[in-house]
N, C-alpha and C. Protein backbone atom coordinates (compact mmCIF):
# COMPACT_ATOMS: atom_id res chain seq x y z
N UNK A 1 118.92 148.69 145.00
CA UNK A 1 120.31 148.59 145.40
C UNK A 1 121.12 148.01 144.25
N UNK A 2 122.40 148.25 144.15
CA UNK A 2 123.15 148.01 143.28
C UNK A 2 123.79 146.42 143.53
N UNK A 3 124.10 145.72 142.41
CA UNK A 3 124.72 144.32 142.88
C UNK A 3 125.94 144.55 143.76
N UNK A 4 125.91 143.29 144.31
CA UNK A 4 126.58 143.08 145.57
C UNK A 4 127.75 141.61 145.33
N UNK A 5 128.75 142.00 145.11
CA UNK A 5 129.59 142.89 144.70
C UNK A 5 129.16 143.51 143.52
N UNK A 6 129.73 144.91 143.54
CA UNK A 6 129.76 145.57 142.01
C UNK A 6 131.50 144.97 141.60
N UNK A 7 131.36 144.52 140.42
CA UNK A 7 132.64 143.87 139.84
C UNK A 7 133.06 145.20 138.61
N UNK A 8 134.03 145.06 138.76
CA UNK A 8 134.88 146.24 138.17
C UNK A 8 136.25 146.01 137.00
N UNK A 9 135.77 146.36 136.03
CA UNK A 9 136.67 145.15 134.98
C UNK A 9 138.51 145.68 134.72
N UNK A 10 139.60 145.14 135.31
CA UNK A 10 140.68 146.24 135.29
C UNK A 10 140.85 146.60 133.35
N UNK A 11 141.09 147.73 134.10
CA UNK A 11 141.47 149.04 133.14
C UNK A 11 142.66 149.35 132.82
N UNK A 12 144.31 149.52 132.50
CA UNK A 12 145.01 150.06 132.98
C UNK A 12 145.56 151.57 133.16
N UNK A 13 146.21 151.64 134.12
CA UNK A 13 146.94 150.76 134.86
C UNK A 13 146.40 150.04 136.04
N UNK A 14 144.74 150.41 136.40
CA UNK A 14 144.40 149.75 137.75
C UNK A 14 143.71 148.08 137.50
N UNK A 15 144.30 147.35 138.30
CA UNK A 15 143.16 146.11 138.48
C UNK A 15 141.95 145.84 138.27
N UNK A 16 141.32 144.58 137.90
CA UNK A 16 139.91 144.49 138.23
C UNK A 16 139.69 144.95 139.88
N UNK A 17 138.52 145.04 140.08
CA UNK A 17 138.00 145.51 141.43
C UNK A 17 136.50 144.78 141.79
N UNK A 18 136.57 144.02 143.16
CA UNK A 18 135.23 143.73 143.53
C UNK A 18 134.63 144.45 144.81
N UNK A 19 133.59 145.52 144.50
CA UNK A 19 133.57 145.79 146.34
C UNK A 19 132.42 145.67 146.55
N UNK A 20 132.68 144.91 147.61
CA UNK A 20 130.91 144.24 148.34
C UNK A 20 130.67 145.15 149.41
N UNK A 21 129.82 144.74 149.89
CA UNK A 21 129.07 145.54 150.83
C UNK A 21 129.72 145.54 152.17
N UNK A 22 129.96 146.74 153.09
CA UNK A 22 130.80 146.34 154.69
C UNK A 22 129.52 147.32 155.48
N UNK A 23 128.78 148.30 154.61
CA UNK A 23 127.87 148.91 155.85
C UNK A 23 126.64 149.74 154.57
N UNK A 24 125.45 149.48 155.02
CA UNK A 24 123.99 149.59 154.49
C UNK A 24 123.54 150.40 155.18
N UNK A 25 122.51 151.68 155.16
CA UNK A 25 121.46 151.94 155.55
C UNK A 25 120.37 152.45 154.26
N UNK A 26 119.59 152.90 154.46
CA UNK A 26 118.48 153.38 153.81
C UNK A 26 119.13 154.76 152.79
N UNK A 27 120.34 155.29 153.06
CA UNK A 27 120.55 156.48 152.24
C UNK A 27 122.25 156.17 151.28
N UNK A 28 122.33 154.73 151.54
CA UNK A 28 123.50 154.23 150.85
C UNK A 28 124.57 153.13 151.62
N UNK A 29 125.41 153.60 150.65
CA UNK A 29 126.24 152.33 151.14
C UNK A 29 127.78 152.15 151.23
N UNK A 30 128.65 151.29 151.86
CA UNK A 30 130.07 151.50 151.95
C UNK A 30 130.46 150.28 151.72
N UNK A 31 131.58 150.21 150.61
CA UNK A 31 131.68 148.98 149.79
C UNK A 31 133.36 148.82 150.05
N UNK A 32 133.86 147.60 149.88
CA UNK A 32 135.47 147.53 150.13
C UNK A 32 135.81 146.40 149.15
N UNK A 33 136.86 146.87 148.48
CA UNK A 33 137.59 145.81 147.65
C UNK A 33 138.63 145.31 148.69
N UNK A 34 138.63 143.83 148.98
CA UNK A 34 139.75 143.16 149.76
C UNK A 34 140.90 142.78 149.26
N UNK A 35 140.94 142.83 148.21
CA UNK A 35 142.34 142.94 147.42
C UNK A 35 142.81 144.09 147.38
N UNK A 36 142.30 145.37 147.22
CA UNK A 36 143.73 146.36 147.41
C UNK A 36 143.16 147.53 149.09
N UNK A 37 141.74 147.00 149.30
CA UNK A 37 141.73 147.83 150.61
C UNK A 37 140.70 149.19 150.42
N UNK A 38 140.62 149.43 148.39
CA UNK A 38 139.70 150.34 148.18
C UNK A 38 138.43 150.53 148.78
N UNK A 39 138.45 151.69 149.41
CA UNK A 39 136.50 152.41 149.92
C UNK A 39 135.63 153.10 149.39
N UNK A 40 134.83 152.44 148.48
CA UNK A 40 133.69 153.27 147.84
C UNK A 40 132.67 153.51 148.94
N UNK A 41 131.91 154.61 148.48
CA UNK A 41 131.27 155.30 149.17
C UNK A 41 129.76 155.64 148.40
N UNK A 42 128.90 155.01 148.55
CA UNK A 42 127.74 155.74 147.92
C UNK A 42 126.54 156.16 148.54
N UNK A 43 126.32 157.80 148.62
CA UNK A 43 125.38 158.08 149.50
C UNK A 43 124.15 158.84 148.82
N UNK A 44 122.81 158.93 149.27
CA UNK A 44 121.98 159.30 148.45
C UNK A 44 120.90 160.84 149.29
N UNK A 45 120.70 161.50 149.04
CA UNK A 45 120.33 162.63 149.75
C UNK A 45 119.13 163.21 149.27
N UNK A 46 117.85 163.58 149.89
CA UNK A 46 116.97 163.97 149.49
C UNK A 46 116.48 165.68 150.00
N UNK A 47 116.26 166.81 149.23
CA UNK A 47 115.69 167.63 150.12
C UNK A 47 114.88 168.39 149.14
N UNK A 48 114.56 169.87 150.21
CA UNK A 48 113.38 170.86 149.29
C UNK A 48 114.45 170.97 147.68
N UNK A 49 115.49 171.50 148.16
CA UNK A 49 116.20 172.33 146.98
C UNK A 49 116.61 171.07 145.91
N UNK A 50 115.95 169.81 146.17
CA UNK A 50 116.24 168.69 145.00
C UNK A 50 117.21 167.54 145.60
N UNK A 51 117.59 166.96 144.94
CA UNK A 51 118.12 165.51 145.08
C UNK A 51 119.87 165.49 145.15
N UNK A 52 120.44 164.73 145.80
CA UNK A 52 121.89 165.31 145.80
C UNK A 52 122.74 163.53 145.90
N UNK A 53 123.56 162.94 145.02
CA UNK A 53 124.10 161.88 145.04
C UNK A 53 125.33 161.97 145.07
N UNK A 54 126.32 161.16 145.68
CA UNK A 54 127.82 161.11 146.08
C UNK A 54 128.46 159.82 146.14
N UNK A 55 129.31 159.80 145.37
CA UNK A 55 130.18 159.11 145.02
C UNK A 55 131.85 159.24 145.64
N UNK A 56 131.99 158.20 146.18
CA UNK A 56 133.59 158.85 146.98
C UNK A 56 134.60 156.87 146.63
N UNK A 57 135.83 157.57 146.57
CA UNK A 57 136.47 156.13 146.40
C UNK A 57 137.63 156.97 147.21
N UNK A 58 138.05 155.60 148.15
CA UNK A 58 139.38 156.53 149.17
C UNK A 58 140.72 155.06 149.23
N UNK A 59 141.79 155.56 149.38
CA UNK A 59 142.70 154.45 149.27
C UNK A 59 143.20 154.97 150.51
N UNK A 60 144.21 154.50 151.13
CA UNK A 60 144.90 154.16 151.90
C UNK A 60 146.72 153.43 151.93
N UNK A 61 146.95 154.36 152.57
CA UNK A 61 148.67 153.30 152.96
C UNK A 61 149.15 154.36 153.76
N UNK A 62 150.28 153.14 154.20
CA UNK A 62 151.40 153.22 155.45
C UNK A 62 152.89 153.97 154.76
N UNK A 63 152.90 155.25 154.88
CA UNK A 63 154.10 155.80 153.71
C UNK A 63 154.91 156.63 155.62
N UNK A 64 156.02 156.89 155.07
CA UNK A 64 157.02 157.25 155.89
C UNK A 64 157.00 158.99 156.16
N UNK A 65 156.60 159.48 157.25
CA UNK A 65 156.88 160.77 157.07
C UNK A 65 158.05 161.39 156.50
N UNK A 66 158.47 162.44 156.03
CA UNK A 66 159.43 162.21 155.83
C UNK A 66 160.30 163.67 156.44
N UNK A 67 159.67 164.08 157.83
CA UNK A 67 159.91 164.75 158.53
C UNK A 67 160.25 164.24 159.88
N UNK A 68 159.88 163.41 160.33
CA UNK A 68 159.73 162.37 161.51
C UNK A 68 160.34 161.36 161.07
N UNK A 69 160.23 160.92 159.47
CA UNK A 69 160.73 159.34 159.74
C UNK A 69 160.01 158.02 160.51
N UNK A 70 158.59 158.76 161.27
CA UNK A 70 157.95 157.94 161.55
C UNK A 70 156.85 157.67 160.31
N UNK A 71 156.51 155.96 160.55
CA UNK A 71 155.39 155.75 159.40
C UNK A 71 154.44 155.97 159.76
N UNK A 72 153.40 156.57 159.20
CA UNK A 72 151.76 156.91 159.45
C UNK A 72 150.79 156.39 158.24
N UNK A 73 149.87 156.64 158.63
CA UNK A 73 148.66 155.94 157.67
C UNK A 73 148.39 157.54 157.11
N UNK A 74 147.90 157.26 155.68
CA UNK A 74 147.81 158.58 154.81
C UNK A 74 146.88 157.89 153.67
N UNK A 75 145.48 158.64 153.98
CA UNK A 75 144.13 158.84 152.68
C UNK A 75 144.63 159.90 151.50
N UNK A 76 144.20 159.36 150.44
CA UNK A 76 143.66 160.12 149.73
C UNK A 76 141.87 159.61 148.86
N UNK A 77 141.53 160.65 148.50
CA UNK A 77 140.03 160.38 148.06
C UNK A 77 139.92 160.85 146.77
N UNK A 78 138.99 160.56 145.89
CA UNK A 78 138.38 161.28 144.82
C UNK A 78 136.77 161.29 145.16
N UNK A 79 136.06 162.30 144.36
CA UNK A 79 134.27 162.20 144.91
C UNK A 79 133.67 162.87 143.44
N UNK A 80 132.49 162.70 143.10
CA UNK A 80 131.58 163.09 142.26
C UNK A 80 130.77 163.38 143.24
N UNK A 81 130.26 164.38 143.10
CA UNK A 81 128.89 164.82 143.83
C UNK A 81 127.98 165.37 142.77
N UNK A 82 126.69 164.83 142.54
CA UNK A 82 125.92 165.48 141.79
C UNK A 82 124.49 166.02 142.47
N UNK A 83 124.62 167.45 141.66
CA UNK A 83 122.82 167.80 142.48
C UNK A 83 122.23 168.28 141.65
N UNK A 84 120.78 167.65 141.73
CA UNK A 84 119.51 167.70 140.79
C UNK A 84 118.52 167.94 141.28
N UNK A 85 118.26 169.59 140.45
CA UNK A 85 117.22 170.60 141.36
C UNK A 85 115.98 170.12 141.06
N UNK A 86 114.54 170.69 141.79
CA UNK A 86 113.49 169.61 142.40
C UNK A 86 113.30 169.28 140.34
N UNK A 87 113.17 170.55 139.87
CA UNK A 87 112.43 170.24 138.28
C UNK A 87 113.39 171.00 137.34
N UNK A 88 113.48 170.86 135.82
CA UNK A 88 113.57 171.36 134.75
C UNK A 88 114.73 170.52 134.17
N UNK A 89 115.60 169.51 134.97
CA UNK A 89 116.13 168.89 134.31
C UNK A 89 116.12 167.01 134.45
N UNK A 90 115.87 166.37 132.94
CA UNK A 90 115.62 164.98 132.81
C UNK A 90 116.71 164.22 133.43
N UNK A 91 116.22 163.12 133.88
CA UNK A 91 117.58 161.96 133.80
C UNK A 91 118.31 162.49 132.67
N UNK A 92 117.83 162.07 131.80
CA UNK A 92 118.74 161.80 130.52
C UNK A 92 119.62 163.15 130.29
N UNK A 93 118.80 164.70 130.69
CA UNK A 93 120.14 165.73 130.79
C UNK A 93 121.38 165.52 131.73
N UNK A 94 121.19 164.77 132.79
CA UNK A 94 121.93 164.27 134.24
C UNK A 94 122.93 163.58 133.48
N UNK A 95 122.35 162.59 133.20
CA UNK A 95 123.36 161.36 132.85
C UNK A 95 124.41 162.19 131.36
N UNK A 96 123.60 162.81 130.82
CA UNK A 96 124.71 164.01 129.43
C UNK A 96 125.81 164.53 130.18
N UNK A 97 125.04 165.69 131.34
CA UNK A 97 126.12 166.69 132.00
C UNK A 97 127.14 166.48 132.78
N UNK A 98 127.05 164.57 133.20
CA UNK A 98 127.97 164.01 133.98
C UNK A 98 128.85 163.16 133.04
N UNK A 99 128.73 162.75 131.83
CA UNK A 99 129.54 162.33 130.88
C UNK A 99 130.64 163.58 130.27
N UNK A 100 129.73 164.63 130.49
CA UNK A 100 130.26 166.02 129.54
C UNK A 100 131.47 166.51 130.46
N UNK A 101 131.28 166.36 131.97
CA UNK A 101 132.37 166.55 133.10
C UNK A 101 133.70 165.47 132.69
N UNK A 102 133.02 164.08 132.85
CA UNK A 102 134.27 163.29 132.68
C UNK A 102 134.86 163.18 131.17
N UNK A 103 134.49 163.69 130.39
CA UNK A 103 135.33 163.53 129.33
C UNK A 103 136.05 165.03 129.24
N UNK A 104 135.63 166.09 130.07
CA UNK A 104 136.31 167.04 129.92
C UNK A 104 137.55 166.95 130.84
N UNK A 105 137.34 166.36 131.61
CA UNK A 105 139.05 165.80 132.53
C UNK A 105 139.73 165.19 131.82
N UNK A 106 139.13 164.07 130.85
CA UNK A 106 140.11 163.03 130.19
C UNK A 106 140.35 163.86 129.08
N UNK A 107 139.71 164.74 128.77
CA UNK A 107 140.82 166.09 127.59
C UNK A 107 141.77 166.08 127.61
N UNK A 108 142.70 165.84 126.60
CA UNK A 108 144.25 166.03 126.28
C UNK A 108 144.59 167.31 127.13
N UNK A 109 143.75 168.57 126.86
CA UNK A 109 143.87 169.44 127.03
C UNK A 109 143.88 170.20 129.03
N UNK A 110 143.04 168.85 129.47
CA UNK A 110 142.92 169.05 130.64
C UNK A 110 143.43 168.29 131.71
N UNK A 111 143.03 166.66 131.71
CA UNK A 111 143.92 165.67 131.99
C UNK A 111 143.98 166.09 133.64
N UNK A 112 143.73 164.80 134.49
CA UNK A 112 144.17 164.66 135.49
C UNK A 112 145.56 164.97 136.18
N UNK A 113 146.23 164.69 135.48
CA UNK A 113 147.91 164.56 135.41
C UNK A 113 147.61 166.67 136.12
N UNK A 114 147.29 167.45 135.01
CA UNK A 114 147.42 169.35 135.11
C UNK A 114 146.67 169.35 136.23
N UNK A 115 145.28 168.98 136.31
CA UNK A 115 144.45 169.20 137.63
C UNK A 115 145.46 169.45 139.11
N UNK A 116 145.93 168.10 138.83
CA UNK A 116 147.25 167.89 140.06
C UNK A 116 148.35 168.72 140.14
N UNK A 117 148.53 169.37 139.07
CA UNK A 117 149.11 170.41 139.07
C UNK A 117 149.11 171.82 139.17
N UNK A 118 148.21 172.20 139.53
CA UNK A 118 147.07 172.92 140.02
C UNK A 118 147.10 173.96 139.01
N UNK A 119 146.80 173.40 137.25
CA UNK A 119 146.25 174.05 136.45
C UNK A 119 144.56 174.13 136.43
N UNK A 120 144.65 175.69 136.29
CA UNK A 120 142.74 175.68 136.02
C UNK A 120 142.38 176.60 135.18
């Protein structure tokens, strides 16, 4: 298991982050920072077709419809999901092909900011 809290060093523009543990079983875990309300999510999955890990962080707030004018509660999420078939590839290719993903988002060229803009 991973430390409890995982401490999270701020970055900007986001805060440091501590999220401890709110719910355990045997296939992962659900972690909450009490300072801003953040929900990590880490779940672990085993089957024939190989190994499958998930990563989810979800925020939360109270924003105003702006059709109603009534206020409602409104998620958004981000997730990594990775799957690793039973054989032919190492940790160490895993841990490459998931660095090779996130630095291809943080590309000038690609950037979170276009994603949202529903460049592809």
């Amino acid at each position: 298991m991973l430390v409890d809290p995982i401490p999270v060093a701020a970055s900007s523009p986001n805060p440091a982050y501590s999220f401890a543990v709110i719910r355990s079983d045997g296939y992962g875990t659900e972690r909450r920072d009490t300072a801003t309300g953040l929900l990590l999510t880490i779940n672990h999955n085993t089957g024939k077709s190989g190994d499958r890990h998930y990563v989810k962080l979800t925020s939360g707030v109270d924003a105003v419809n702006p059709y109603t004018g009534l206020t409602q509660r409104q998620t958004a999420s981000v997730s990594l999901s990775i799957s690793v078939p039973p054989f032919g590839f190492t940790e160490t290719a895993m841990v490459n092909l998931i660095k090779a993903l996130l630095d291809t988002v943080a590309d000038g060229d690609v950037t979170t900011t276009k994603l949202l803009q529903f460049q592809s």
